[in-house]
PDB file of N, CA and C in Angstrom:
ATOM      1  N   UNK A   1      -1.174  -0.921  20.978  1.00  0.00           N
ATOM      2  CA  UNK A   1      -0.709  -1.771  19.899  1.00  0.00           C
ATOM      3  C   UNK A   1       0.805  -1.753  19.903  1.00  0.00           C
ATOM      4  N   UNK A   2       1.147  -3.085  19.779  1.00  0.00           N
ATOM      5  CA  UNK A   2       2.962  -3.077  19.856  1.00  0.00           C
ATOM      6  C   UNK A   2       3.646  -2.646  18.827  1.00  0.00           C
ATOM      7  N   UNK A   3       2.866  -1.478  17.510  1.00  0.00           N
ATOM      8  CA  UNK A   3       4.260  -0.996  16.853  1.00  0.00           C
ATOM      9  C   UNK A   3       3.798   0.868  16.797  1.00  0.00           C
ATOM     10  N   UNK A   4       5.156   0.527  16.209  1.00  0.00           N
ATOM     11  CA  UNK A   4       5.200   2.565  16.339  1.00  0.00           C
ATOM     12  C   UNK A   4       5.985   2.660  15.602  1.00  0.00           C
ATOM     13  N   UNK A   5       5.759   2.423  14.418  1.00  0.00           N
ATOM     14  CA  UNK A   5       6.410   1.990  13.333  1.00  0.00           C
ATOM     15  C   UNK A   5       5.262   2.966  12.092  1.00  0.00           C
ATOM     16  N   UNK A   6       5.443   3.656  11.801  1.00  0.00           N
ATOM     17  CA  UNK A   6       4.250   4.864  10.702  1.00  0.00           C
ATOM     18  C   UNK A   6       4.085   4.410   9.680  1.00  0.00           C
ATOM     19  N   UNK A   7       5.096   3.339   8.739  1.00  0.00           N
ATOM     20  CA  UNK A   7       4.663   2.950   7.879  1.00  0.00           C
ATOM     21  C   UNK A   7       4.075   1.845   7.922  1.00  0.00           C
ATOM     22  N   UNK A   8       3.637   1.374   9.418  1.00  0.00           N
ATOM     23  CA  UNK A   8       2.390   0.149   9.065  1.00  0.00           C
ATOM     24  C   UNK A   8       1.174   0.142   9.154  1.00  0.00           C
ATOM     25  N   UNK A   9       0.903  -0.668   7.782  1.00  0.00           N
ATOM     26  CA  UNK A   9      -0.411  -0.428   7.645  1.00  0.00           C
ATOM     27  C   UNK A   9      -1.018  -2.018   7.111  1.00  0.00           C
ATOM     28  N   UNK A  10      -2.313  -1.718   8.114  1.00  0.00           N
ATOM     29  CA  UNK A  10      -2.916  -2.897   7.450  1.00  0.00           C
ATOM     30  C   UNK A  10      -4.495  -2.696   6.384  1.00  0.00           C
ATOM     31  N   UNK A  11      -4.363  -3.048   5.525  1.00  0.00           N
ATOM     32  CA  UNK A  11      -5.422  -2.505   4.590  1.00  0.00           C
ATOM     33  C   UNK A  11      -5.273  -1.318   4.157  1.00  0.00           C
ATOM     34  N   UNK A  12      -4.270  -0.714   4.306  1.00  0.00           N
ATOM     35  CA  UNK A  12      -4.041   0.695   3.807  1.00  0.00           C
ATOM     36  C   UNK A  12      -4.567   1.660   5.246  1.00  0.00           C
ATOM     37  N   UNK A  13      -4.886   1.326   6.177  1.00  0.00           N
ATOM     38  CA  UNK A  13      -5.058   1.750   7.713  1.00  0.00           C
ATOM     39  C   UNK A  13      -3.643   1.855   8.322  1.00  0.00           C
ATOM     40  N   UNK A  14      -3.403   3.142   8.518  1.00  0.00           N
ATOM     41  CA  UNK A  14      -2.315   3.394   9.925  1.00  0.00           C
ATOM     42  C   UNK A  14      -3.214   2.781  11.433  1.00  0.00           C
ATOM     43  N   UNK A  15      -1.769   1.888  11.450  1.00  0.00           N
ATOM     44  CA  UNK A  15      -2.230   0.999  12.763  1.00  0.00           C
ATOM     45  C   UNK A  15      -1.274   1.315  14.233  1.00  0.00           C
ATOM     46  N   UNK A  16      -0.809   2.477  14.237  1.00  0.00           N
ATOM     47  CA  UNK A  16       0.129   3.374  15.095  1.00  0.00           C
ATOM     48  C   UNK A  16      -0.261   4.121  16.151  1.00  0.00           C
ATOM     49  N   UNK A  17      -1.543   4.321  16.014  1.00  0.00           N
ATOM     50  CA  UNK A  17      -2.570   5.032  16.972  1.00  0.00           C
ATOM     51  C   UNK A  17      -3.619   4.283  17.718  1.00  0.00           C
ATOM     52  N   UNK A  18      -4.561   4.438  18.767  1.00  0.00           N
ATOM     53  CA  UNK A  18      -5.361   3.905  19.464  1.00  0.00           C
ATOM     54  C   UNK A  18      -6.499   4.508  18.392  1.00  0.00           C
ATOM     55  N   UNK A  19      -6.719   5.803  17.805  1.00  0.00           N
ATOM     56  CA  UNK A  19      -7.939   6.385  16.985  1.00  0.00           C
ATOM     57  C   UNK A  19      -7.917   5.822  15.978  1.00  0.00           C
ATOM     58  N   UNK A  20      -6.636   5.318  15.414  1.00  0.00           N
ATOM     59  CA  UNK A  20      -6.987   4.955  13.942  1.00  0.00           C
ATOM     60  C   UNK A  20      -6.906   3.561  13.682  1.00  0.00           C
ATOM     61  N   UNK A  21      -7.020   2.789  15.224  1.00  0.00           N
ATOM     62  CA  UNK A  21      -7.291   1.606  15.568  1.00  0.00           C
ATOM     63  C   UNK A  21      -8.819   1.130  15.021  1.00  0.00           C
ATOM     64  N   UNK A  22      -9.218   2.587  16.421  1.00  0.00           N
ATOM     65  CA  UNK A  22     -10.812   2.321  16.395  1.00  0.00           C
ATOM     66  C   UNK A  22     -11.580   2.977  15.873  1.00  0.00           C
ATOM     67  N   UNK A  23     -11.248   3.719  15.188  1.00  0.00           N
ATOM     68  CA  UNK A  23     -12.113   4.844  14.195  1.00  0.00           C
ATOM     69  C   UNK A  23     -12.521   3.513  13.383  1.00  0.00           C
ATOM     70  N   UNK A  24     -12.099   2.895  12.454  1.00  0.00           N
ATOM     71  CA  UNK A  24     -12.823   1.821  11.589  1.00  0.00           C
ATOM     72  C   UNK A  24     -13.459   0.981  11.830  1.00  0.00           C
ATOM     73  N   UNK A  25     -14.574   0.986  11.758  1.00  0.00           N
ATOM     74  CA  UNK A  25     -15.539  -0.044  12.134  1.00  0.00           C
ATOM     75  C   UNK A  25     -15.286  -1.915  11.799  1.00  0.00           C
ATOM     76  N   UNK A  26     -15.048  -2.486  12.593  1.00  0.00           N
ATOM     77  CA  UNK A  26     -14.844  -3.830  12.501  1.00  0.00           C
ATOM     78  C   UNK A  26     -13.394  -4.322  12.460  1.00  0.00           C
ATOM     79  N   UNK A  27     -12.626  -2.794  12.507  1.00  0.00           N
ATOM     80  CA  UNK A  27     -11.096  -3.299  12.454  1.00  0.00           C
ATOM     81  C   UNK A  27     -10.880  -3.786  13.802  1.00  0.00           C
ATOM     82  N   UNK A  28     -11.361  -3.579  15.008  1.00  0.00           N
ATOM     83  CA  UNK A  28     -11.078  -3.602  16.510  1.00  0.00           C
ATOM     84  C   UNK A  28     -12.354  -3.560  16.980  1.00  0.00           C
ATOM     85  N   UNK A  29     -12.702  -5.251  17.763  1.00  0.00           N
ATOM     86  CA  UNK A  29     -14.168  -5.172  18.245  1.00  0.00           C
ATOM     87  C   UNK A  29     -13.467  -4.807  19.904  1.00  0.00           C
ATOM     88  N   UNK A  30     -13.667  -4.532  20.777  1.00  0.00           N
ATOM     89  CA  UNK A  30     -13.071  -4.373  21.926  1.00  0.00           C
ATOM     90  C   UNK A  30     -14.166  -5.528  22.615  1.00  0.00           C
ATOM     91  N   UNK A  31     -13.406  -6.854  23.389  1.00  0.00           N
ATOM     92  CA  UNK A  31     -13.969  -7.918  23.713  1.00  0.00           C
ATOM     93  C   UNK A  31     -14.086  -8.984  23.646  1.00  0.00           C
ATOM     94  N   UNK A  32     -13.557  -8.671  21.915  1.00  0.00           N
ATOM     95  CA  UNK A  32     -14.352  -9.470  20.772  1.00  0.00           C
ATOM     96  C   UNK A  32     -13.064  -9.720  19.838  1.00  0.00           C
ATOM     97  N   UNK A  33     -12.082 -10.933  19.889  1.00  0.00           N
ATOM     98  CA  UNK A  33     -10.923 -10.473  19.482  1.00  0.00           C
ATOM     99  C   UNK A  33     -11.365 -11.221  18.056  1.00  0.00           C
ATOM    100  N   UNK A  34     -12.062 -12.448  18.214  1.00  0.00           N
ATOM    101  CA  UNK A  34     -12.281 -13.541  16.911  1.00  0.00           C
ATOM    102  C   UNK A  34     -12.961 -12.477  16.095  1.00  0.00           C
ATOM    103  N   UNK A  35     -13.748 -11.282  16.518  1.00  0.00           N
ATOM    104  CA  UNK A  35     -14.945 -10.634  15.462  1.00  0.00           C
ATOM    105  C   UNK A  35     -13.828  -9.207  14.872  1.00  0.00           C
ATOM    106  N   UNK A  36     -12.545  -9.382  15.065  1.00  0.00           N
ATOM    107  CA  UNK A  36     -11.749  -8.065  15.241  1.00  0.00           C
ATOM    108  C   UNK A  36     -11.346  -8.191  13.897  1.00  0.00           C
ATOM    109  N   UNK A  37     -10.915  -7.940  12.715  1.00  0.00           N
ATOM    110  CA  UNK A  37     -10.391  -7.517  11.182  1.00  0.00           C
ATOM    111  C   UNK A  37      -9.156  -7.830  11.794  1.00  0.00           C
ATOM    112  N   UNK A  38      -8.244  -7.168  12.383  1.00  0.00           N
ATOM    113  CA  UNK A  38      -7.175  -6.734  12.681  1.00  0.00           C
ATOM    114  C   UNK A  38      -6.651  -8.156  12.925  1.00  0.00           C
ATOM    115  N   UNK A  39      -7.516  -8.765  14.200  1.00  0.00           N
ATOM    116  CA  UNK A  39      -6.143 -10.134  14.961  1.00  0.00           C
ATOM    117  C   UNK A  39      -6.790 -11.138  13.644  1.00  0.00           C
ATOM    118  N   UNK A  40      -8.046 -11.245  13.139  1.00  0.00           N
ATOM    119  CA  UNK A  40      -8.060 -12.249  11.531  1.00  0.00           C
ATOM    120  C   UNK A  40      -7.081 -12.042  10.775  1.00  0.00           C
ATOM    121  N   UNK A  41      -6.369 -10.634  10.808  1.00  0.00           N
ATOM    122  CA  UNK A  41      -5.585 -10.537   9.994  1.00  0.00           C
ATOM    123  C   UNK A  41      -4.054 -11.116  10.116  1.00  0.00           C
ATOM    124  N   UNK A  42      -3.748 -10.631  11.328  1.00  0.00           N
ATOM    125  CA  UNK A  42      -2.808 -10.967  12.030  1.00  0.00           C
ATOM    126  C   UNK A  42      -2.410 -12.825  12.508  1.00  0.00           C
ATOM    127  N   UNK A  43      -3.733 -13.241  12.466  1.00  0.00           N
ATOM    128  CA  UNK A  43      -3.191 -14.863  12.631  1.00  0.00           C
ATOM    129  C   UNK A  43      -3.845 -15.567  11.487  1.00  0.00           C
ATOM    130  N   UNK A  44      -3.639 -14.811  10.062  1.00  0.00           N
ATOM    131  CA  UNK A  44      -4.311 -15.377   8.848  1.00  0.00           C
ATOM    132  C   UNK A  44      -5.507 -16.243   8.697  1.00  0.00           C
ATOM    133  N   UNK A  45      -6.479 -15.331   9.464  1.00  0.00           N
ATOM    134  CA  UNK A  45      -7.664 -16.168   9.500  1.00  0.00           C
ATOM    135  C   UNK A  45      -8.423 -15.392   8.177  1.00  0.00           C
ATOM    136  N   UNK A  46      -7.863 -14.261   8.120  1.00  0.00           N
ATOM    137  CA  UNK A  46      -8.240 -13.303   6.582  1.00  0.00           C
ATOM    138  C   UNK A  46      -7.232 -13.242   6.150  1.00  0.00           C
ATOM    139  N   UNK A  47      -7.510 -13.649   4.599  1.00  0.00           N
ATOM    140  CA  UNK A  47      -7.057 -13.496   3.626  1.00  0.00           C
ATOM    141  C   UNK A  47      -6.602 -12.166   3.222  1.00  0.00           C
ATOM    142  N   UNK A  48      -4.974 -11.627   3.120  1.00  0.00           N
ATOM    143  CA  UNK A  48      -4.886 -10.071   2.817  1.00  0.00           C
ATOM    144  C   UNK A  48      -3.036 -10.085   2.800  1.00  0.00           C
ATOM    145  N   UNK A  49      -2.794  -9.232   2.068  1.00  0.00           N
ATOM    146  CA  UNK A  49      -1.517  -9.078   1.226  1.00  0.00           C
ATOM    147  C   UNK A  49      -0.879  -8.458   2.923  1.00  0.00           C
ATOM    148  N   UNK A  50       0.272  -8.933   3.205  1.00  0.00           N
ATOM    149  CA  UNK A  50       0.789  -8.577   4.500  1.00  0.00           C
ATOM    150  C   UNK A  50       2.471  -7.999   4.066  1.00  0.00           C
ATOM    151  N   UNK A  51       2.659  -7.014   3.857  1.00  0.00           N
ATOM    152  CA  UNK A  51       4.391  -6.754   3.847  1.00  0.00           C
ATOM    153  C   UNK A  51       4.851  -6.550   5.169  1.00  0.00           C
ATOM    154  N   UNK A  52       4.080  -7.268   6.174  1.00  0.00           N
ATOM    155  CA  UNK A  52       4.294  -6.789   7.447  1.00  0.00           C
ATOM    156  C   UNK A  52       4.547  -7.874   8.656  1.00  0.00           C
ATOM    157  N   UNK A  53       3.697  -8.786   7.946  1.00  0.00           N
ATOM    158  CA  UNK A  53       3.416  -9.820   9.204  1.00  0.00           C
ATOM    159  C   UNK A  53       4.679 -10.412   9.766  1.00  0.00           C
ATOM    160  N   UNK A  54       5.835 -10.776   8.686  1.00  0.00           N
ATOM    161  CA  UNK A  54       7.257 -11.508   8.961  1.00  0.00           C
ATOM    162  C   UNK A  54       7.664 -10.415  10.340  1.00  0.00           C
ATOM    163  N   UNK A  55       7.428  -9.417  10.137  1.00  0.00           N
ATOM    164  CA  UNK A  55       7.814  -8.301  11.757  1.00  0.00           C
ATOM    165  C   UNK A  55       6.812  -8.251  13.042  1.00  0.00           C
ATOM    166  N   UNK A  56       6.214  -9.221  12.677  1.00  0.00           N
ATOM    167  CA  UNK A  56       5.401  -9.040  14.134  1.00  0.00           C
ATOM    168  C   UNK A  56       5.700 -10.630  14.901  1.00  0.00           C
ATOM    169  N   UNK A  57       5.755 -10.495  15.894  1.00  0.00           N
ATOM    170  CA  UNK A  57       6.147 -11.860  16.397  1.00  0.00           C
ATOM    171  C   UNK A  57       4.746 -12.578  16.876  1.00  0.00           C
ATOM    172  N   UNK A  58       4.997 -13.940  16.866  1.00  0.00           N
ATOM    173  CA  UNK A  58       4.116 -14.630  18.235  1.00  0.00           C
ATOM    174  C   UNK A  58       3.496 -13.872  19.667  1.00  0.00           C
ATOM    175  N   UNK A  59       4.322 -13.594  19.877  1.00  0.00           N
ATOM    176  CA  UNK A  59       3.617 -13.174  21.064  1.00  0.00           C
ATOM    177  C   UNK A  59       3.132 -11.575  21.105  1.00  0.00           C
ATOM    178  N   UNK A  60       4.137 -11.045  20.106  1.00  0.00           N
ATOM    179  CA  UNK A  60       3.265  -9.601  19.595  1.00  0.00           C
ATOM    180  C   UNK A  60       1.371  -9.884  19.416  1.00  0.00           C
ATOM    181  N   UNK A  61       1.737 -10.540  18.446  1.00  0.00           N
ATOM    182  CA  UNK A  61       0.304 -11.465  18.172  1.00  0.00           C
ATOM    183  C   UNK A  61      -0.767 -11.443  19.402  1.00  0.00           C
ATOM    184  N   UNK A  62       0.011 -12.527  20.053  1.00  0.00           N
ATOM    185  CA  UNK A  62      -0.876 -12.781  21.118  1.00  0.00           C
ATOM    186  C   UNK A  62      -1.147 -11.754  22.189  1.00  0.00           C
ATOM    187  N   UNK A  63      -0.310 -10.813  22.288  1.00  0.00           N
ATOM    188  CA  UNK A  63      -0.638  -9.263  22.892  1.00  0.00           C
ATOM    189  C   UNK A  63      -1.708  -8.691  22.334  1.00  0.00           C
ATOM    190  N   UNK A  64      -1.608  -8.521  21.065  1.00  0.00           N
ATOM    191  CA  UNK A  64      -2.773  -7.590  20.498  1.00  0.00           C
ATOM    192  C   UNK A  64      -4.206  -8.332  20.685  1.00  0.00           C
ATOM    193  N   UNK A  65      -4.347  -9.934  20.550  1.00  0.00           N
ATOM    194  CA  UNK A  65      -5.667 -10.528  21.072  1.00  0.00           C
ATOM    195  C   UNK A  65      -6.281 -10.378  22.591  1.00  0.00           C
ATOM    196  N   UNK A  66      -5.002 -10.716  23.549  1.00  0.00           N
ATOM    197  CA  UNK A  66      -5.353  -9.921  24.753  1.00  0.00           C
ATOM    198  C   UNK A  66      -5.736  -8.332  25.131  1.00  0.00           C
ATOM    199  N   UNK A  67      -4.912  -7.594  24.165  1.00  0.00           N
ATOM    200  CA  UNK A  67      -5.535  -6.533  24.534  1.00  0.00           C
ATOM    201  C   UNK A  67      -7.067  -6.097  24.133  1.00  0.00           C
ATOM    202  N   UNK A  68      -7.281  -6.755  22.805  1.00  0.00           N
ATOM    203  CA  UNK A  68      -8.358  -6.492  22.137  1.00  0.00           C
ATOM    204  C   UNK A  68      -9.564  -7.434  23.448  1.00  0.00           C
ATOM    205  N   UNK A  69      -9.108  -8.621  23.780  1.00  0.00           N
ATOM    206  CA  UNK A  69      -9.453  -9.177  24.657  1.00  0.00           C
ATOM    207  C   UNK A  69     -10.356  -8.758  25.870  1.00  0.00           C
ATOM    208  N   UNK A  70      -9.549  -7.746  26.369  1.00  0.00           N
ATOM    209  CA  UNK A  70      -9.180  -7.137  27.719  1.00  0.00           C
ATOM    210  C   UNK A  70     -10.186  -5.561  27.148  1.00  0.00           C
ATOM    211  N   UNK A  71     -11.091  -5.415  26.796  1.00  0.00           N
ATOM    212  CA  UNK A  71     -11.580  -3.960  26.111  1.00  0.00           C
ATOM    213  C   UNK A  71     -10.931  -3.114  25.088  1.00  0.00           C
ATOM    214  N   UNK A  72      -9.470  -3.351  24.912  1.00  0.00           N
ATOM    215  CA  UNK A  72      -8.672  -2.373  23.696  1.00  0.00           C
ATOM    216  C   UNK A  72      -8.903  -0.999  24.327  1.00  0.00           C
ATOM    217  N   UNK A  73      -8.729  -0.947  25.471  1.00  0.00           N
ATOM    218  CA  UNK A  73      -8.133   0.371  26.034  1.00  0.00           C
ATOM    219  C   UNK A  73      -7.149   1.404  25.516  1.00  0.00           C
ATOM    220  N   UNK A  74      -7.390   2.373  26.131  1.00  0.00           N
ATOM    221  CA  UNK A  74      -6.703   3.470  25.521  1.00  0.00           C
ATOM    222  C   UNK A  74      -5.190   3.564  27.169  1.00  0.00           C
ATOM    223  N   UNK A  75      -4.880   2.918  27.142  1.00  0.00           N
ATOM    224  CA  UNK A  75      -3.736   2.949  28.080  1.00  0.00           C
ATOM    225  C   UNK A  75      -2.253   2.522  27.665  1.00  0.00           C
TER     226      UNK A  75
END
């Protein structure tokens, strides 16, 4: 995931780690980027209070769908 940044959080989830990616069920489908919490969240397909999103770019964006894309590896 492109931040490393500790105070972000989405849903009240630290999103800084690969575990606390995927420890939550439905936050990160690996495959499965449309069924993922996370990239709905990220390209406002869900509805959710963001103090965050203005810092993530386009193509940040589109990284995290590919990766989620691509299995959401731990690499």
């Amino acid at each position: 995931f492109p931040s490393h940044d500790t105070e972000v959080a989405v849903a009240g989830i630290d999103v800084t780690g690969y575990f606390q990616l995927t420890s939550r069920a439905g936050l990160i489908i690996p495959g499965r980027p449309d069924n993922s919490l996370l990239i709905q969240i990220l390209e406002g397909k869900q509805g959710h209070l963001l103090t965050f999103q203005n810092r993530i770019s386009d193509a940040q964006k589109r990284g995290v769908r590919q990766w989620v894309l691509e299995g959401a590896l731990n690499n």
